[in-house]
PDB file of N, CA and C in Angstrom:
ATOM      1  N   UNK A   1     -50.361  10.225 -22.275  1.00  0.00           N
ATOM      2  CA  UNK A   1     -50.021   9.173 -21.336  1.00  0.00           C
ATOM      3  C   UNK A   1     -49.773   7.872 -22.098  1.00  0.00           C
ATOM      4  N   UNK A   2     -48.818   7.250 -21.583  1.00  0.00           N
ATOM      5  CA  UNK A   2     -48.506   5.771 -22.363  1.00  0.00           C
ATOM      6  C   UNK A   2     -48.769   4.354 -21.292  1.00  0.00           C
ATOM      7  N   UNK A   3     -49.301   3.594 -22.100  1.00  0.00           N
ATOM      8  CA  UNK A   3     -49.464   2.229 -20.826  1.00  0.00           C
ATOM      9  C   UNK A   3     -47.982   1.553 -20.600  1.00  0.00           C
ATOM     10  N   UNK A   4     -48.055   0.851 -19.347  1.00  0.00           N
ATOM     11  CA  UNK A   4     -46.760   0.360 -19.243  1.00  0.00           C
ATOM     12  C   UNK A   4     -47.184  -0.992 -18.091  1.00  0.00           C
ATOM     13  N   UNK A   5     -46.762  -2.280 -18.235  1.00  0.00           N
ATOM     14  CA  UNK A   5     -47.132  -2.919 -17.544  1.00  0.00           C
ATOM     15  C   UNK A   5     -46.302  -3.061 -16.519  1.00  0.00           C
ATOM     16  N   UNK A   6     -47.052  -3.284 -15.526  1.00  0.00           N
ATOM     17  CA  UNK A   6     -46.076  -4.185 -14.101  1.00  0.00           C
ATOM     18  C   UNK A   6     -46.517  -5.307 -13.757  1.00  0.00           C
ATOM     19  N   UNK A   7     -45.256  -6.221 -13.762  1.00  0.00           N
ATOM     20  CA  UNK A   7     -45.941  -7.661 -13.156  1.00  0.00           C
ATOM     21  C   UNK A   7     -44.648  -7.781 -12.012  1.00  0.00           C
ATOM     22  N   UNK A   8     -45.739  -8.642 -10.735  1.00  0.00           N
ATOM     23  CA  UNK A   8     -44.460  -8.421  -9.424  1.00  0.00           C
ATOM     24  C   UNK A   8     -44.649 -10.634  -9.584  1.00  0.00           C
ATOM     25  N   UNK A   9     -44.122 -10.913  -8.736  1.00  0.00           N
ATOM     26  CA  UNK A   9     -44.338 -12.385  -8.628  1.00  0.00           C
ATOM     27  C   UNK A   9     -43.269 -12.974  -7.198  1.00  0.00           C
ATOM     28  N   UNK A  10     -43.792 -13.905  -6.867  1.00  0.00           N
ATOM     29  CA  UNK A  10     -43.364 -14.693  -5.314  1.00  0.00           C
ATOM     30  C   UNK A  10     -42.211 -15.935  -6.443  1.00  0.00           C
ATOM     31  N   UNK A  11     -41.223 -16.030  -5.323  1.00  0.00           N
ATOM     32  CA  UNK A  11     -39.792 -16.510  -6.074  1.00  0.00           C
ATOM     33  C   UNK A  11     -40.867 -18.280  -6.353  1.00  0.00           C
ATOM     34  N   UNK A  12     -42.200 -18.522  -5.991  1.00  0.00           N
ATOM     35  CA  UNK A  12     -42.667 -19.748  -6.656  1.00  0.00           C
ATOM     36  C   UNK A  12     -43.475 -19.477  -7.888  1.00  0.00           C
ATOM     37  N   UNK A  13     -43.484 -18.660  -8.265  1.00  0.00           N
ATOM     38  CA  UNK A  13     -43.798 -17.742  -9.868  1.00  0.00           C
ATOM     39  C   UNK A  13     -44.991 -17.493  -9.808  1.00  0.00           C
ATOM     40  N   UNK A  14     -45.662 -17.327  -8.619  1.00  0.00           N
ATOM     41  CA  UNK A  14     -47.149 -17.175  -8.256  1.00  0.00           C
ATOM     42  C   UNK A  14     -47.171 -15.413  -8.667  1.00  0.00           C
ATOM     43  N   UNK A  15     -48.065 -14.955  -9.668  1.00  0.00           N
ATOM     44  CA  UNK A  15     -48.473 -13.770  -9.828  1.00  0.00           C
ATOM     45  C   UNK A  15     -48.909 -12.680  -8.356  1.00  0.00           C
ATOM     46  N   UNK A  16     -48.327 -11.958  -8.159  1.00  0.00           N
ATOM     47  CA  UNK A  16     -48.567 -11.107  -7.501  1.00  0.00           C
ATOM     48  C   UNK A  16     -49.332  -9.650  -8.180  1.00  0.00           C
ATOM     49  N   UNK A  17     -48.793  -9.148  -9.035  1.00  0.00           N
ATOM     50  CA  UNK A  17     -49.633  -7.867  -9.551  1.00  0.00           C
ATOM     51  C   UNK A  17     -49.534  -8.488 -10.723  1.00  0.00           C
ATOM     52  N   UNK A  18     -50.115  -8.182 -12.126  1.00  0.00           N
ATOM     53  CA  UNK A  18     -50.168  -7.984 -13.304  1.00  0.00           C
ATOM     54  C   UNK A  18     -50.889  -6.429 -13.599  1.00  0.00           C
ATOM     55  N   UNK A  19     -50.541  -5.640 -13.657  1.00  0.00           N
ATOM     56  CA  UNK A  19     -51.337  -4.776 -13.846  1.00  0.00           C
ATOM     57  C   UNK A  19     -50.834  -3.518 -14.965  1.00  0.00           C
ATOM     58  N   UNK A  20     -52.167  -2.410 -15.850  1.00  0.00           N
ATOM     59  CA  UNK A  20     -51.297  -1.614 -16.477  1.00  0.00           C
ATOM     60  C   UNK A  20     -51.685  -0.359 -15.776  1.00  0.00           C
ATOM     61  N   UNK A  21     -49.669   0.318 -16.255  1.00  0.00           N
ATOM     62  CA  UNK A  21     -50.137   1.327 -15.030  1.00  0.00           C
ATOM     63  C   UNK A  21     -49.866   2.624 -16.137  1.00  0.00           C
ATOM     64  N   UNK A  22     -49.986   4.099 -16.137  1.00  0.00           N
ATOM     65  CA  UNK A  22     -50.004   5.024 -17.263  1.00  0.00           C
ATOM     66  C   UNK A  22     -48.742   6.162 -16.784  1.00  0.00           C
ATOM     67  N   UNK A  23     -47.669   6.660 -17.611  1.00  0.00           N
ATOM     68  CA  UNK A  23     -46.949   7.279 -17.288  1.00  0.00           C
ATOM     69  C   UNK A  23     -47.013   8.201 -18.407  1.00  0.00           C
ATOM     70  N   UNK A  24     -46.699   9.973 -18.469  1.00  0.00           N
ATOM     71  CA  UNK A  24     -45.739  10.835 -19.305  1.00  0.00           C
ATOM     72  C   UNK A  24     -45.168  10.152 -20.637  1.00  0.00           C
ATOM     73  N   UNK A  25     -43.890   9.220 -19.701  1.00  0.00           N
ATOM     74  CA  UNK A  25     -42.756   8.966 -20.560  1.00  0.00           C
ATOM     75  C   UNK A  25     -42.222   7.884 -19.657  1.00  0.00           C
ATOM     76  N   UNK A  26     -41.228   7.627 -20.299  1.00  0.00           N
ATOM     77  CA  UNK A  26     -40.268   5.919 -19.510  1.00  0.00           C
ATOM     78  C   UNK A  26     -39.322   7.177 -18.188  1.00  0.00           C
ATOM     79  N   UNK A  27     -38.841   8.243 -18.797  1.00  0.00           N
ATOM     80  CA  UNK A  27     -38.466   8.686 -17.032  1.00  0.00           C
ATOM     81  C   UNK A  27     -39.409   8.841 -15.752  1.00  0.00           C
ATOM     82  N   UNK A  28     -40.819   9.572 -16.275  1.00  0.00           N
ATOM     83  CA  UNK A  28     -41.677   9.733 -15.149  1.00  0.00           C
ATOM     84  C   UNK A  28     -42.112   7.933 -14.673  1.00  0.00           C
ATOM     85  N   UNK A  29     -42.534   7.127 -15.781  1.00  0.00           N
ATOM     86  CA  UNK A  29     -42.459   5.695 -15.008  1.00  0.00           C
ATOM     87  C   UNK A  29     -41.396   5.118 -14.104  1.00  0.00           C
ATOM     88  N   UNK A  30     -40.056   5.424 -14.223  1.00  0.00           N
ATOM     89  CA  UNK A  30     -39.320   4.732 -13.761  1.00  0.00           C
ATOM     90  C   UNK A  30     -39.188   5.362 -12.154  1.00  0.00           C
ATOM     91  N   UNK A  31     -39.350   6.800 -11.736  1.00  0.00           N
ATOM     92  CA  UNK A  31     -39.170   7.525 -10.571  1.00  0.00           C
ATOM     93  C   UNK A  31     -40.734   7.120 -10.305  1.00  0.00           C
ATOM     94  N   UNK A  32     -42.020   7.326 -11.124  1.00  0.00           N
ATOM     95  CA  UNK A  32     -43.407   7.625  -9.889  1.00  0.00           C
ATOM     96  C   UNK A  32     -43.481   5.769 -10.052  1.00  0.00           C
ATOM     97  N   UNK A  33     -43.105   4.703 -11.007  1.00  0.00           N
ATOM     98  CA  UNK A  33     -43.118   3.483 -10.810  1.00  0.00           C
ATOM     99  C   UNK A  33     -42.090   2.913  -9.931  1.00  0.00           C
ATOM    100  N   UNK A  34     -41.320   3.432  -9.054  1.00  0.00           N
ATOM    101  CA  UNK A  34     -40.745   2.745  -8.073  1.00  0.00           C
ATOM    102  C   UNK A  34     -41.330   3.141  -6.794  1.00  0.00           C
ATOM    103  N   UNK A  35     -41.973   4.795  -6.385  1.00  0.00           N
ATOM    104  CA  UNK A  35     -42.831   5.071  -5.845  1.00  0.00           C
ATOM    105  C   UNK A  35     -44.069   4.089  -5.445  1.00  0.00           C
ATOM    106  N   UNK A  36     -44.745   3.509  -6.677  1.00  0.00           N
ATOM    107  CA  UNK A  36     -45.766   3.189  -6.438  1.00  0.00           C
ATOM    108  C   UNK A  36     -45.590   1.127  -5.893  1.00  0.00           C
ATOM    109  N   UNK A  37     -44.440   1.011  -6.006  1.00  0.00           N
ATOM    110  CA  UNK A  37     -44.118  -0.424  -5.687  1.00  0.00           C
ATOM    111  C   UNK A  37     -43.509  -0.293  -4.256  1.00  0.00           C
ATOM    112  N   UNK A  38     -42.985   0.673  -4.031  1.00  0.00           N
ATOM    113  CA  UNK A  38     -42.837   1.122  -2.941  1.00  0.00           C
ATOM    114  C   UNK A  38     -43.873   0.958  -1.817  1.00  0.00           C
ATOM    115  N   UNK A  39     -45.047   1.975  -2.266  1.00  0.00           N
ATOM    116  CA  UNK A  39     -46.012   1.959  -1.342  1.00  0.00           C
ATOM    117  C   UNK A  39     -47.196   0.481  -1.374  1.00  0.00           C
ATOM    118  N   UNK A  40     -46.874  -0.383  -2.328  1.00  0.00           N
ATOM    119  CA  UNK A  40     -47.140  -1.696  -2.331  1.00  0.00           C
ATOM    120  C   UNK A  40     -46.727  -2.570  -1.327  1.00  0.00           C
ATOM    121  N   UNK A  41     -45.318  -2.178  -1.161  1.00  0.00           N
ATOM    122  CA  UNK A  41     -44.577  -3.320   0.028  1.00  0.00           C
ATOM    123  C   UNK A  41     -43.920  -4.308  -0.460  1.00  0.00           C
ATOM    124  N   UNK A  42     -43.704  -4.043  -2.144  1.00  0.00           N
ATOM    125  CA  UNK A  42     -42.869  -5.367  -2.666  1.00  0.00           C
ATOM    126  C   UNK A  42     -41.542  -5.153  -3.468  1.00  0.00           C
ATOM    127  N   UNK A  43     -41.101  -4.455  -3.201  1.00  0.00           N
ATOM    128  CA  UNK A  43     -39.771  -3.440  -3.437  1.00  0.00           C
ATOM    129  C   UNK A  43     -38.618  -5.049  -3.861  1.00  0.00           C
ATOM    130  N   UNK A  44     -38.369  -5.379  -2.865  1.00  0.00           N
ATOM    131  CA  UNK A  44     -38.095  -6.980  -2.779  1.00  0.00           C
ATOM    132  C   UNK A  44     -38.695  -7.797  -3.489  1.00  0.00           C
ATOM    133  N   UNK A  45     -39.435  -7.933  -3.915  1.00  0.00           N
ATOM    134  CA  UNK A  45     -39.694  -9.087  -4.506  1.00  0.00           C
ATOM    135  C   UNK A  45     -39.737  -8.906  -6.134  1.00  0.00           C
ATOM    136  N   UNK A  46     -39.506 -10.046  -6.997  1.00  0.00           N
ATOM    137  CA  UNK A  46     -39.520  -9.883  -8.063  1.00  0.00           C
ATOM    138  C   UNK A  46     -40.291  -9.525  -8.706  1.00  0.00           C
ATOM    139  N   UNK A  47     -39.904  -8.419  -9.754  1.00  0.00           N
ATOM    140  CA  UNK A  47     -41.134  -7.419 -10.841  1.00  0.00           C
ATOM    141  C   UNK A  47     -39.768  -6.677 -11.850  1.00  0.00           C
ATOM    142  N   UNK A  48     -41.118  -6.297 -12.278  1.00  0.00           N
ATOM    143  CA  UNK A  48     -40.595  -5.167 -13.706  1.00  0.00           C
ATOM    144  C   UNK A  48     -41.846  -4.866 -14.100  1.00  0.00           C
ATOM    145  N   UNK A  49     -41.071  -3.222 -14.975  1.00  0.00           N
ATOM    146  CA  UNK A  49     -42.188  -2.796 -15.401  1.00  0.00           C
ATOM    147  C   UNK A  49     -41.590  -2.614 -17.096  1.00  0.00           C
ATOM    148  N   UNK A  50     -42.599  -2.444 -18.012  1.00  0.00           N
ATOM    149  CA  UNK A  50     -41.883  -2.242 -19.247  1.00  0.00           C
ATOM    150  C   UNK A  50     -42.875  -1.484 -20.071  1.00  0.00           C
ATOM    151  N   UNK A  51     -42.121  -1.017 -21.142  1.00  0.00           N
ATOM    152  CA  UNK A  51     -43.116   0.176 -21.643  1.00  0.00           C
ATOM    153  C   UNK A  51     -44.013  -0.728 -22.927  1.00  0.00           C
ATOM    154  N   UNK A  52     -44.747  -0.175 -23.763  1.00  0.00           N
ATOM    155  CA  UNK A  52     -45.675  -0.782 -24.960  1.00  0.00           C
ATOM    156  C   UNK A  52     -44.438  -1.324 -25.785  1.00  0.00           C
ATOM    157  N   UNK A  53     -43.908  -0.972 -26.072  1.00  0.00           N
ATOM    158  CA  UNK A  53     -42.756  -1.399 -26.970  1.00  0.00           C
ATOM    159  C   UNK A  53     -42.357  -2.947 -26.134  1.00  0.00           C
ATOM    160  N   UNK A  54     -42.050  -3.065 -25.130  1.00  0.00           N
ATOM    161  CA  UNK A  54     -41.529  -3.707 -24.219  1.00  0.00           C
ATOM    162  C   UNK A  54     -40.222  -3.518 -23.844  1.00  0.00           C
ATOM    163  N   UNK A  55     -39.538  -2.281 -23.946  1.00  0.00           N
ATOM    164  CA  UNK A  55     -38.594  -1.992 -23.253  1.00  0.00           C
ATOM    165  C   UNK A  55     -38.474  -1.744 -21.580  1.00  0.00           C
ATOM    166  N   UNK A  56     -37.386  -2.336 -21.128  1.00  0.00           N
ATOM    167  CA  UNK A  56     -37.651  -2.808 -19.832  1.00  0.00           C
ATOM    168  C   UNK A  56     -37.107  -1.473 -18.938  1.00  0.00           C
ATOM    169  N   UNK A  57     -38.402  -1.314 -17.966  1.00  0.00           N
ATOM    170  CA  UNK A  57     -38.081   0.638 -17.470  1.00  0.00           C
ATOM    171  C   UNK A  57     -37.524   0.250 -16.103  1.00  0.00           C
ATOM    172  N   UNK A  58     -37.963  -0.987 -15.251  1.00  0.00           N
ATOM    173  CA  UNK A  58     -37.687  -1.294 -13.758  1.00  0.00           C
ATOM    174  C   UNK A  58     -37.312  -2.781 -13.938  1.00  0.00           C
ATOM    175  N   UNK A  59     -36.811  -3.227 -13.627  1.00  0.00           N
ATOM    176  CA  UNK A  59     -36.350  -4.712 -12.923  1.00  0.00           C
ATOM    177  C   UNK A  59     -35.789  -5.072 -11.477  1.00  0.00           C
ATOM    178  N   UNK A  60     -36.186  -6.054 -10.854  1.00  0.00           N
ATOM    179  CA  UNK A  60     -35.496  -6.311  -9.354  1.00  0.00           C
ATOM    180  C   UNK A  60     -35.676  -7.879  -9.446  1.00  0.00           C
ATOM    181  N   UNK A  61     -34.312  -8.496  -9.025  1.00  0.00           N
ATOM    182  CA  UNK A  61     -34.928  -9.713  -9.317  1.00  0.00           C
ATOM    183  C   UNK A  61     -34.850 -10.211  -7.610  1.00  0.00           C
TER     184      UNK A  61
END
């Protein structure tokens, strides 16, 4: 499993999640990490997730 962070935030740059979340690989993050922002309720609002490296797996701005 690899860590991968997600940070979501309100368009006044107020932190909403910071959190690390654990995937397979950057494909299983990118399908079960839109899942899980999904069932958050913030699909809309600005985030990304990115892997240890910091390559960027999700973005929505």
């Amino acid at each position: 499993m690899e860590n991968y962070r997600f940070t979501a935030f309100e368009k006044t740059g107020e932190t909403l999640f910071d959190e690390v979340w654990n995937f397979a690989n950057d494909d299983a993050a990118k399908i079960e990490g839109q899942k899980q922002i999904e069932e958050k309720g913030i699909a809309e609002k600005t985030h990304r997730l990115v892997n240890s490296s910091g390559k960027l797996i999700l973005f929505h701005v």
